[in-house]
Protein backbone atom coordinates (compact mmCIF):
# COMPACT_ATOMS: atom_id res chain seq x y z
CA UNK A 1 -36.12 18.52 94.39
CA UNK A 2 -35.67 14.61 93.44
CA UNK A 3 -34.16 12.96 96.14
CA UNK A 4 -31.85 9.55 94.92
CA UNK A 5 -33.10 6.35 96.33
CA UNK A 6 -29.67 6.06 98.12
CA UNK A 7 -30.46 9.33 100.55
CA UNK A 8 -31.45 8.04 103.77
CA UNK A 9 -30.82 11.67 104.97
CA UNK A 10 -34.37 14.83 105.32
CA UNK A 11 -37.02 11.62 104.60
CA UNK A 12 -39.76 10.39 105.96
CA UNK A 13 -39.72 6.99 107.29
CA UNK A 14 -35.30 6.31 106.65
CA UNK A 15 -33.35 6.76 109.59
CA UNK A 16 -29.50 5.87 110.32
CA UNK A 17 -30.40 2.16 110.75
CA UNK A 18 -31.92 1.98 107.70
CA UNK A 19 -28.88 3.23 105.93
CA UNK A 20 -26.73 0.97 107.97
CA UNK A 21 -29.03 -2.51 107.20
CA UNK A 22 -29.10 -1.42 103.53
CA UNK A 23 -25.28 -1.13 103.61
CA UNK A 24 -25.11 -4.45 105.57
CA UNK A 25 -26.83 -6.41 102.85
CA UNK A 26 -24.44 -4.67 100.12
CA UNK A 27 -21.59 -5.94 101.66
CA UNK A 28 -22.38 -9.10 102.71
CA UNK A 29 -23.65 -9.64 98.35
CA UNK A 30 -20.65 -8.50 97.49
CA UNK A 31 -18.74 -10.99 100.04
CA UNK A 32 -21.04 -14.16 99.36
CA UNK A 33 -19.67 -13.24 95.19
CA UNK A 34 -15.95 -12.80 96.02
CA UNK A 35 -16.09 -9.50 95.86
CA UNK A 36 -13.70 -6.78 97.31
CA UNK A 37 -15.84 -3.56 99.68
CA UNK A 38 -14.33 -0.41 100.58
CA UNK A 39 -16.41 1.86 102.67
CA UNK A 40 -15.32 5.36 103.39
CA UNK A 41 -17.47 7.14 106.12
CA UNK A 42 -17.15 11.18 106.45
CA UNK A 43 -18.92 13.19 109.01
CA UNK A 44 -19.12 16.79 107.36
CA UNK A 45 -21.34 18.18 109.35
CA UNK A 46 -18.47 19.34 111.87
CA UNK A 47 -15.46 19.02 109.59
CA UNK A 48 -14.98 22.62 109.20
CA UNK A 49 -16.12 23.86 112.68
CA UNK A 50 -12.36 23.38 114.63
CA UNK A 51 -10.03 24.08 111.79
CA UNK A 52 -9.91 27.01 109.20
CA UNK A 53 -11.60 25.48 105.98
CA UNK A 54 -8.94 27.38 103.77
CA UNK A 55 -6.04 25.62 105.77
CA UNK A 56 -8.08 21.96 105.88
CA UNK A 57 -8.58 21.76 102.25
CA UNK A 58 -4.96 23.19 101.38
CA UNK A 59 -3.24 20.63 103.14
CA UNK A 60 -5.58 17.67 101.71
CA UNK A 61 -4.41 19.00 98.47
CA UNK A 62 -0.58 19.35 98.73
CA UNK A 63 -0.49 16.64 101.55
CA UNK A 64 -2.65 13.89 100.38
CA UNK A 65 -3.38 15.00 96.63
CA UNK A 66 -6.66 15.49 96.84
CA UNK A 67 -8.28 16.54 93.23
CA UNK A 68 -9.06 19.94 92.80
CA UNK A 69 -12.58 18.32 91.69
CA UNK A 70 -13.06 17.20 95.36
CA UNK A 71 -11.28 20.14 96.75
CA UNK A 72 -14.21 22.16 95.25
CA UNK A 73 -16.83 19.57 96.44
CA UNK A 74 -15.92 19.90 100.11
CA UNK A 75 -15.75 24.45 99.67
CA UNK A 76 -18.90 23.87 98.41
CA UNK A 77 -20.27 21.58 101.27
CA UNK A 78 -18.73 23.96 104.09
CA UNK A 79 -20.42 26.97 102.65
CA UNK A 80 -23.92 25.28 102.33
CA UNK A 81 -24.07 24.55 106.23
């Protein structure tokens, strides 16, 4: 399997504060140009433990229209952990 340069995640040497300097310098390149950042952080590795996954990703659907396409992505992440 070809791990993307981006996954800090399962490799040698990267850790958390790697992840967190490399996203440091993005945004402060994209500040110094006038440039707009959004970061959206998501702990999955719990999401699905408290509430029923069927019931979690209905309501992010009908409450928050959520894209089936993403709907799919996060079934698909709760049934590979």
């Amino acid at each position: 399997m070809i791990l993307s340069p981006a996954q800090f995640g399962f490799r040698q040497k990267l850790s958390t504060e790697h992840a967190m300097l490399k996203l440091s310098d993005f945004l402060k390149k994209n500040r110094d140009s006038g440039l707009s950042s959004i970061v959206v952080s998501v702990d999955l590795k719990k999401a699905f433990d408290s509430v029923p996954r069927e019931l979690l990703l209905h309501k992010l659907k009908v409450k928050y229209f959520i894209s089936d396409f993403w709907i799919r992505f996060f079934y698909q992440i709760g049934n590979n952990t």
